[in-house]
PDB file of N, CA and C in Angstrom:
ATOM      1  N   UNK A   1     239.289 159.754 183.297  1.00  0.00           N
ATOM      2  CA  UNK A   1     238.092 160.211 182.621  1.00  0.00           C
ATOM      3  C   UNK A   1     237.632 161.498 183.286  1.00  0.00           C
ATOM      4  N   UNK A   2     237.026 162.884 182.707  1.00  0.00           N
ATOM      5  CA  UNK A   2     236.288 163.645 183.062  1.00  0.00           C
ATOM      6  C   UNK A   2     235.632 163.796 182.602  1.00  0.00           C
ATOM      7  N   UNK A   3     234.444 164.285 183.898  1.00  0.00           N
ATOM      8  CA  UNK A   3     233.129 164.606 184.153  1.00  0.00           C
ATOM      9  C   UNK A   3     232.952 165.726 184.178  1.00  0.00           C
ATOM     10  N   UNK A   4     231.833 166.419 183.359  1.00  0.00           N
ATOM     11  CA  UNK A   4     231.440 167.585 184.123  1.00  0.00           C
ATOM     12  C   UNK A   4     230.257 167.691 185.001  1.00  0.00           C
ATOM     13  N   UNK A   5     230.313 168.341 186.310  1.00  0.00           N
ATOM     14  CA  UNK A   5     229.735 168.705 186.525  1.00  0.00           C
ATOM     15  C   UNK A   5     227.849 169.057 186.870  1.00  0.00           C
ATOM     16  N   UNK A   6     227.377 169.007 186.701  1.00  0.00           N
ATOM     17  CA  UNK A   6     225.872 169.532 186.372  1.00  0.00           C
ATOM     18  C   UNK A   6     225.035 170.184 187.320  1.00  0.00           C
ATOM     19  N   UNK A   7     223.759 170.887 186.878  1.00  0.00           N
ATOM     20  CA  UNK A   7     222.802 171.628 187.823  1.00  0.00           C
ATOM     21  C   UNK A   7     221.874 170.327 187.900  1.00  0.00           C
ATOM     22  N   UNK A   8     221.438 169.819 189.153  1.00  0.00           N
ATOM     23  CA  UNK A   8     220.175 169.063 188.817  1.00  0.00           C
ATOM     24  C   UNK A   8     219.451 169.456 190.131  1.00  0.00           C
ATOM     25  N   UNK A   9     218.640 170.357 189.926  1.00  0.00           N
ATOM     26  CA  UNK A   9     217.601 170.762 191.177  1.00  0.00           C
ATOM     27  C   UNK A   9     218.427 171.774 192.120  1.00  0.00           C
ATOM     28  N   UNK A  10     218.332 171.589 193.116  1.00  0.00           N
ATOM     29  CA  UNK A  10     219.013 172.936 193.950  1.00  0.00           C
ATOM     30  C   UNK A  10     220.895 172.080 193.984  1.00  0.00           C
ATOM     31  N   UNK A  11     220.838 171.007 193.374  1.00  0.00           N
ATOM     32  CA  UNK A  11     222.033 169.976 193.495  1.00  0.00           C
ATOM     33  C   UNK A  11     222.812 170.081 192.529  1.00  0.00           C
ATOM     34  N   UNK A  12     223.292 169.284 192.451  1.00  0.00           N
ATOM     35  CA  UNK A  12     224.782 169.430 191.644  1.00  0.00           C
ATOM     36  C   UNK A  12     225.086 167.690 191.424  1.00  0.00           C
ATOM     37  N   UNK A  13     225.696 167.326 190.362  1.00  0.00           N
ATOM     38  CA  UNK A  13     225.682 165.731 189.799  1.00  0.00           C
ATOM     39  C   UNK A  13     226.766 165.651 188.790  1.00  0.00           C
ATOM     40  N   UNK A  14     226.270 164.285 187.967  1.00  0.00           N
ATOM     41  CA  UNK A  14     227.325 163.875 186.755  1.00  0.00           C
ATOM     42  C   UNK A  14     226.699 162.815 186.067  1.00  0.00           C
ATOM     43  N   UNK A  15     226.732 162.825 184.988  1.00  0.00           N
ATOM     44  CA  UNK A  15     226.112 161.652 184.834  1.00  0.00           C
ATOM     45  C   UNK A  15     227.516 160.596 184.048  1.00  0.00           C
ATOM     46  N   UNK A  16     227.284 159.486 184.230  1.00  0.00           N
ATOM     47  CA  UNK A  16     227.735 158.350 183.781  1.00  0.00           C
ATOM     48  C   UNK A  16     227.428 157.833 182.306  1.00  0.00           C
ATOM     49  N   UNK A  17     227.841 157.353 181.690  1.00  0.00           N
ATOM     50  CA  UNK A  17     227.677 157.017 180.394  1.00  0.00           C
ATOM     51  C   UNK A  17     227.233 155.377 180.162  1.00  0.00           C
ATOM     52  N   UNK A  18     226.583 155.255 179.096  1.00  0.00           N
ATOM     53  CA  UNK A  18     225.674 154.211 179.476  1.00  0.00           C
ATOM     54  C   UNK A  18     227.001 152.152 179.271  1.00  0.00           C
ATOM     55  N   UNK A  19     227.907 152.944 178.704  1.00  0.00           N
ATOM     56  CA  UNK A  19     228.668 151.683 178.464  1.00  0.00           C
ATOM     57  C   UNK A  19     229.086 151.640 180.027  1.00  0.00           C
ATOM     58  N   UNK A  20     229.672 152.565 180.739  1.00  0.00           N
ATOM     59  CA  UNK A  20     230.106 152.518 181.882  1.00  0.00           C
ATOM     60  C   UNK A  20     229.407 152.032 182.970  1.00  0.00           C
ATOM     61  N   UNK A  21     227.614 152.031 183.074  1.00  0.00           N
ATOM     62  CA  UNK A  21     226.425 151.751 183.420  1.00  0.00           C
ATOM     63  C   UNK A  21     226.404 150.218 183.467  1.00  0.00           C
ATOM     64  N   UNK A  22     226.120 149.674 182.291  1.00  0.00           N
ATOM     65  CA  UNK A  22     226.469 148.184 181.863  1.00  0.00           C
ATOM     66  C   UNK A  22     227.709 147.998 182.068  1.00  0.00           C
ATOM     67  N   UNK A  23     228.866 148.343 181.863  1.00  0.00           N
ATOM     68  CA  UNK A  23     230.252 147.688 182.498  1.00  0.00           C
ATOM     69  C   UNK A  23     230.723 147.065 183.838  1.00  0.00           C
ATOM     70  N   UNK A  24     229.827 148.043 184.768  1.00  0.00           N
ATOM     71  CA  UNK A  24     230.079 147.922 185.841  1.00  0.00           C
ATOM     72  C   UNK A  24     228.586 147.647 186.748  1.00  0.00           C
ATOM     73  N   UNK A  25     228.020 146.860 186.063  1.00  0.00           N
ATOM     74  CA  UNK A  25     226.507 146.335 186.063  1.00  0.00           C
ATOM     75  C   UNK A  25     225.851 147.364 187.313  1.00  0.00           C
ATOM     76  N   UNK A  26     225.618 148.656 186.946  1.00  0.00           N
ATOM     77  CA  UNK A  26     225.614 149.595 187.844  1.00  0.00           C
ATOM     78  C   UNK A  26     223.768 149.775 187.881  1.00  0.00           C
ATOM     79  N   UNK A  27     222.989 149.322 189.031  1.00  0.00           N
ATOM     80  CA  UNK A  27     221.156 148.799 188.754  1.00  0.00           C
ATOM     81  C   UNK A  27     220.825 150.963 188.729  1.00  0.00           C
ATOM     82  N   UNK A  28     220.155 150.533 190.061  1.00  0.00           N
ATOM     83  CA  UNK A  28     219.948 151.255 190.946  1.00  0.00           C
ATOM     84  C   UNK A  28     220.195 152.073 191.946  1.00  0.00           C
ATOM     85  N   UNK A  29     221.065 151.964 192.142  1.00  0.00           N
ATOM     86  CA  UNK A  29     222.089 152.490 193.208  1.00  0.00           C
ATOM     87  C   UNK A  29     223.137 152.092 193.606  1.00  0.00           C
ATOM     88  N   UNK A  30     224.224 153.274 193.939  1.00  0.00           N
ATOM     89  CA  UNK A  30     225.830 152.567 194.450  1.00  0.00           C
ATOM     90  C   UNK A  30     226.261 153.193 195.530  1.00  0.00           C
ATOM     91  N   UNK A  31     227.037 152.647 196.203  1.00  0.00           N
ATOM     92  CA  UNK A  31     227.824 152.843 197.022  1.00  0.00           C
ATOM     93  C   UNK A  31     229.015 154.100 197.182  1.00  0.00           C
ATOM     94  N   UNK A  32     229.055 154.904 198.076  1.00  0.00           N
ATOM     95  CA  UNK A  32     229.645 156.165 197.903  1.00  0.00           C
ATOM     96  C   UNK A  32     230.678 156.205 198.852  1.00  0.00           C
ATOM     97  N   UNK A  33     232.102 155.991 198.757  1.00  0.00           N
ATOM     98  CA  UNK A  33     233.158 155.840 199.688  1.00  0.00           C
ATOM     99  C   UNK A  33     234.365 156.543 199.497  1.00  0.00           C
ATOM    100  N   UNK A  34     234.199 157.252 200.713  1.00  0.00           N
ATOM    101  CA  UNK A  34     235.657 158.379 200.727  1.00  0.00           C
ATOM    102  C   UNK A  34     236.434 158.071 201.298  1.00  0.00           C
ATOM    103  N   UNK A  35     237.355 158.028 200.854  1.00  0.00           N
ATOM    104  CA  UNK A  35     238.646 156.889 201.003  1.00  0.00           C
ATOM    105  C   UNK A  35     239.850 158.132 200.079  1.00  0.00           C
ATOM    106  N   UNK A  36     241.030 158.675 201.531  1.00  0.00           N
ATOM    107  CA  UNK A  36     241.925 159.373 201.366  1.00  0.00           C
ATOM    108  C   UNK A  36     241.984 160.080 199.891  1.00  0.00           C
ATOM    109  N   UNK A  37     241.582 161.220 200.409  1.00  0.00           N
ATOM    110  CA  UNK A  37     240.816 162.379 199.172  1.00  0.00           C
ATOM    111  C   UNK A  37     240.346 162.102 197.962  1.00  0.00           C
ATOM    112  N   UNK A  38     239.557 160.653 197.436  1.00  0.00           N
ATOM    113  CA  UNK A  38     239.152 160.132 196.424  1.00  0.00           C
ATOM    114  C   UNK A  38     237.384 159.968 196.529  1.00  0.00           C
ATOM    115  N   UNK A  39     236.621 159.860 195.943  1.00  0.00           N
ATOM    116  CA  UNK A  39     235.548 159.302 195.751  1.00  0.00           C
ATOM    117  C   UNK A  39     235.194 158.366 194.925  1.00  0.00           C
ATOM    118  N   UNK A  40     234.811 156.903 195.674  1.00  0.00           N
ATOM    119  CA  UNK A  40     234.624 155.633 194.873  1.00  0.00           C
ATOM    120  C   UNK A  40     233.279 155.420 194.875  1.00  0.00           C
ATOM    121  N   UNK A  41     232.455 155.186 193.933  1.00  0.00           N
ATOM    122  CA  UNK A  41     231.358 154.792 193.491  1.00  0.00           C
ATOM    123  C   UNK A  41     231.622 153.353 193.335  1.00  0.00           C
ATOM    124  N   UNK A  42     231.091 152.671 194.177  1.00  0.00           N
ATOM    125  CA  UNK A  42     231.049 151.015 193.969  1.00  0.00           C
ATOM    126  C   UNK A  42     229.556 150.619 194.031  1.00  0.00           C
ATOM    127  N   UNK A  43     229.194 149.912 192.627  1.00  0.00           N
ATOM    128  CA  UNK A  43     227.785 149.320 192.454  1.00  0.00           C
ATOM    129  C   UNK A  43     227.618 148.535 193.649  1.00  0.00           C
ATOM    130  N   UNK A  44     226.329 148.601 193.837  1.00  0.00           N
ATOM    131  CA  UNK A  44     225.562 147.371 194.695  1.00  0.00           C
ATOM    132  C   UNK A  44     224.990 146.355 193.941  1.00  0.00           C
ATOM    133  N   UNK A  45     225.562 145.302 194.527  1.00  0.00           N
ATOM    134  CA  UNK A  45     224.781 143.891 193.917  1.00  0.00           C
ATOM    135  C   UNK A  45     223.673 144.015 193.758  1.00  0.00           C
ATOM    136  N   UNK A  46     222.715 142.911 193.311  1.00  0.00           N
ATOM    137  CA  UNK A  46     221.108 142.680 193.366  1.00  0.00           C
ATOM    138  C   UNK A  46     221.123 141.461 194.404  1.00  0.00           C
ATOM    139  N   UNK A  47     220.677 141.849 195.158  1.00  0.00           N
ATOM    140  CA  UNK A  47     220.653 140.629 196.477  1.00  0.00           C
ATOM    141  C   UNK A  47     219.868 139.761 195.903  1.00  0.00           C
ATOM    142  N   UNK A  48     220.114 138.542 196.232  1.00  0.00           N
ATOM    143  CA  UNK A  48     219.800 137.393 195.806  1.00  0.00           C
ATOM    144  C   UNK A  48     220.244 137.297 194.736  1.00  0.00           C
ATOM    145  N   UNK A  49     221.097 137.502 193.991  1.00  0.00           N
ATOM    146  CA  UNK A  49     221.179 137.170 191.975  1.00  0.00           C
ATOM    147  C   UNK A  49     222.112 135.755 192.108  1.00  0.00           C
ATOM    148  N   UNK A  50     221.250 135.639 191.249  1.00  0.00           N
ATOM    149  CA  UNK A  50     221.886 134.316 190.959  1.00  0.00           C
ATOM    150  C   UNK A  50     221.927 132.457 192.173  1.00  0.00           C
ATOM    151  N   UNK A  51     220.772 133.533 193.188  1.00  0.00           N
ATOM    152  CA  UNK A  51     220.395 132.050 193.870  1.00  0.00           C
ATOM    153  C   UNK A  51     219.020 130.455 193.103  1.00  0.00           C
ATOM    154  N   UNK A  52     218.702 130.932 192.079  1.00  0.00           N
ATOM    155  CA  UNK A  52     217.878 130.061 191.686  1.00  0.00           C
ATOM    156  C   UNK A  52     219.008 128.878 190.996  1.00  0.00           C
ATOM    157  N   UNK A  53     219.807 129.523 190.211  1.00  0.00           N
ATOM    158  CA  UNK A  53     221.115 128.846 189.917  1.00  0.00           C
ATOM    159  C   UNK A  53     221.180 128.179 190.766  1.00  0.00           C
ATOM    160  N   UNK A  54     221.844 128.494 191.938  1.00  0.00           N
ATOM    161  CA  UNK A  54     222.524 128.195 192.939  1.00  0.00           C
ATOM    162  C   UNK A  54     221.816 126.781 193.687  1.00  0.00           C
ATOM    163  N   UNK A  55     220.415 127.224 193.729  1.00  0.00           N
ATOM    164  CA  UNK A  55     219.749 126.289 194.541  1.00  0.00           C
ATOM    165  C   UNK A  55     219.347 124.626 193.409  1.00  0.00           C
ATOM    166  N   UNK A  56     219.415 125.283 192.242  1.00  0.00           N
ATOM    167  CA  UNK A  56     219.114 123.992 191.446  1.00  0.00           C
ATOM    168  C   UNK A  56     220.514 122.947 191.048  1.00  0.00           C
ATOM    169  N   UNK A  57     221.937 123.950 191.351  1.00  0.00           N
ATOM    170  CA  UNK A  57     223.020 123.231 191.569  1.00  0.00           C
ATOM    171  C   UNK A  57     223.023 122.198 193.048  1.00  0.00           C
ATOM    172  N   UNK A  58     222.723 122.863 194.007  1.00  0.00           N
ATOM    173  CA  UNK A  58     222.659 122.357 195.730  1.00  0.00           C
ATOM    174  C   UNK A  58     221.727 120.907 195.274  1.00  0.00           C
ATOM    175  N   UNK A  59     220.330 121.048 194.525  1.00  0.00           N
ATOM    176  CA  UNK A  59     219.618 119.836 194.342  1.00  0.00           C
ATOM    177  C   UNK A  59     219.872 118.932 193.539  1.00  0.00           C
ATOM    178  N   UNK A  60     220.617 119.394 192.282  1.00  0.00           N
ATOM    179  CA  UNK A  60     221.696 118.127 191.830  1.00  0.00           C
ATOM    180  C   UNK A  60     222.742 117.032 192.296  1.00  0.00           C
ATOM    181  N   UNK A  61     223.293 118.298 193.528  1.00  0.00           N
ATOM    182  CA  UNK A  61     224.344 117.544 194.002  1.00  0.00           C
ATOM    183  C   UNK A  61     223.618 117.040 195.296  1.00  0.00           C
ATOM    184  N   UNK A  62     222.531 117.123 195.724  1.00  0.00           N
ATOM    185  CA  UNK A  62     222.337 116.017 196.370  1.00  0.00           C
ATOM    186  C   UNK A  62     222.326 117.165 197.644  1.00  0.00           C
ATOM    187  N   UNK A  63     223.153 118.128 197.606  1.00  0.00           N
ATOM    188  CA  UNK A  63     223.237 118.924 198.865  1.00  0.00           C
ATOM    189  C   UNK A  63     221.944 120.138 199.499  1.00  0.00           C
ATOM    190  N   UNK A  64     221.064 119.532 199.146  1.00  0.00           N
ATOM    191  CA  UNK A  64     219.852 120.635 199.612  1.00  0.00           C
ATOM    192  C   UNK A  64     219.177 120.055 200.766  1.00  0.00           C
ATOM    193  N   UNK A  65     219.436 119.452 201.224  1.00  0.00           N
ATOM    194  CA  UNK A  65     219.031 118.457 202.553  1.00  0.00           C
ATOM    195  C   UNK A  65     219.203 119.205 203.545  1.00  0.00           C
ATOM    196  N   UNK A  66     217.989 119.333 204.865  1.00  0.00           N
ATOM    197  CA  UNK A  66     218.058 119.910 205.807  1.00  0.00           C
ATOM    198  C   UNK A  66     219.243 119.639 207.003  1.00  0.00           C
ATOM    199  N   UNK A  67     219.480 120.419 207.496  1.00  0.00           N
ATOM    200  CA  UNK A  67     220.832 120.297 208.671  1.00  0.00           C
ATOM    201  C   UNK A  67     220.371 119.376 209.691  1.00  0.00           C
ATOM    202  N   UNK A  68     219.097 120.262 209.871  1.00  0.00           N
ATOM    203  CA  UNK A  68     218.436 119.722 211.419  1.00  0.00           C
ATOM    204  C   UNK A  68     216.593 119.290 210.739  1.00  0.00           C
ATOM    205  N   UNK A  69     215.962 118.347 211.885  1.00  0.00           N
ATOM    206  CA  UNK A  69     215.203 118.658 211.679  1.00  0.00           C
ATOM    207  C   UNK A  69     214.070 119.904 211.521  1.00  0.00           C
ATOM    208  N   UNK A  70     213.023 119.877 210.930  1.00  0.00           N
ATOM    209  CA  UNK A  70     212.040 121.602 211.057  1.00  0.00           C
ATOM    210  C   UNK A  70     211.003 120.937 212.000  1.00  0.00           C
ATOM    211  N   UNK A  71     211.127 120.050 212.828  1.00  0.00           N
ATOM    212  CA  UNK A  71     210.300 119.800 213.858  1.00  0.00           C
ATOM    213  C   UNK A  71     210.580 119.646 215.208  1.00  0.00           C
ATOM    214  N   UNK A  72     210.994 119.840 216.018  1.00  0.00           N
ATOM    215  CA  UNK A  72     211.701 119.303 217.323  1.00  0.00           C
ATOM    216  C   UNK A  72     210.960 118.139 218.298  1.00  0.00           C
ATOM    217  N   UNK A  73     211.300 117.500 218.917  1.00  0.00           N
ATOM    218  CA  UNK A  73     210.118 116.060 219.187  1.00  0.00           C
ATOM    219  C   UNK A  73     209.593 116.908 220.476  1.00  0.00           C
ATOM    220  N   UNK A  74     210.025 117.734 221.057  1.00  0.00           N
ATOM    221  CA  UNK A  74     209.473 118.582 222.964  1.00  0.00           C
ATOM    222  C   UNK A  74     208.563 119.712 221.928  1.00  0.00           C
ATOM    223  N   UNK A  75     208.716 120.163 220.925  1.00  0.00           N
ATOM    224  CA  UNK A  75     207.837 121.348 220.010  1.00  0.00           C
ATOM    225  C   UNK A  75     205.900 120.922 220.330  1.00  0.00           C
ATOM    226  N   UNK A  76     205.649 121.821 221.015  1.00  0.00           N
ATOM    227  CA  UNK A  76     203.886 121.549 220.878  1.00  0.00           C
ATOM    228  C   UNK A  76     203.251 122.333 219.800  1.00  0.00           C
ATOM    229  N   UNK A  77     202.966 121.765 218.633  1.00  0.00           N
ATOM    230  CA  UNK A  77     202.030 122.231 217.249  1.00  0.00           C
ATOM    231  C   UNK A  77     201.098 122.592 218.024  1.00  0.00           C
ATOM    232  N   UNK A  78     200.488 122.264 218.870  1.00  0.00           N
ATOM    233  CA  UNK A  78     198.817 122.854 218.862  1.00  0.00           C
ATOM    234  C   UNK A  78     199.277 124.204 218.873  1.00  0.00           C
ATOM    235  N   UNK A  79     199.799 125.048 219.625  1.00  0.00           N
ATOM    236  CA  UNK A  79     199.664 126.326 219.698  1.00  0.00           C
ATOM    237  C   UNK A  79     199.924 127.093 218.922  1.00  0.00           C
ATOM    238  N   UNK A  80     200.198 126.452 217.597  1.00  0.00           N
ATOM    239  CA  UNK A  80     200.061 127.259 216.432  1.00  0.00           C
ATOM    240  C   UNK A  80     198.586 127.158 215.767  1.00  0.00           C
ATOM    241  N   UNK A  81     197.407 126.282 216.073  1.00  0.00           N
ATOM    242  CA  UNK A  81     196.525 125.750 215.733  1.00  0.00           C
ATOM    243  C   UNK A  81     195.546 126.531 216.211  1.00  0.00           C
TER     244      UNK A  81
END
């Protein structure tokens, strides 16, 4: 595929096309990696996507249960008090 080019401010750019945008579920910003005379644009995830899923699968299966306790029995609460 080619790009041309562009003026944008004292800079220089390209723009992307919007199927290519959505194809490559491209948000907000990507990743810019030079890698033996090439330039790769790799999207960034959306951190967290797709943990509400995730967590209502873990509580089906029974697996959302703490590791350890969130209290320790030597822990003194008052001094949060």
């Amino acid at each position: 595929m080619e790009l041309s080019v562009i003026q944008i401010g004292n800079s220089k750019g390209f723009r992307l096309s919007k199927t290519l945008i959505e194809k490559y579920g491209i948000k907000d910003k990507v990743e810019l990696i030079l890698e033996k005379g090439y330039i790769i644009l790799k999207p960034i995830p959306t951190p967290r996507k797709d943990w509400g899923a995730a967590f209502k699968e873990m509580n089906e299966n029974g697996d959302d249960q703490l590791l350890f306790n969130d209290v320790f029995d030597d822990e003194n609460l008052e001094e949060w008090i």
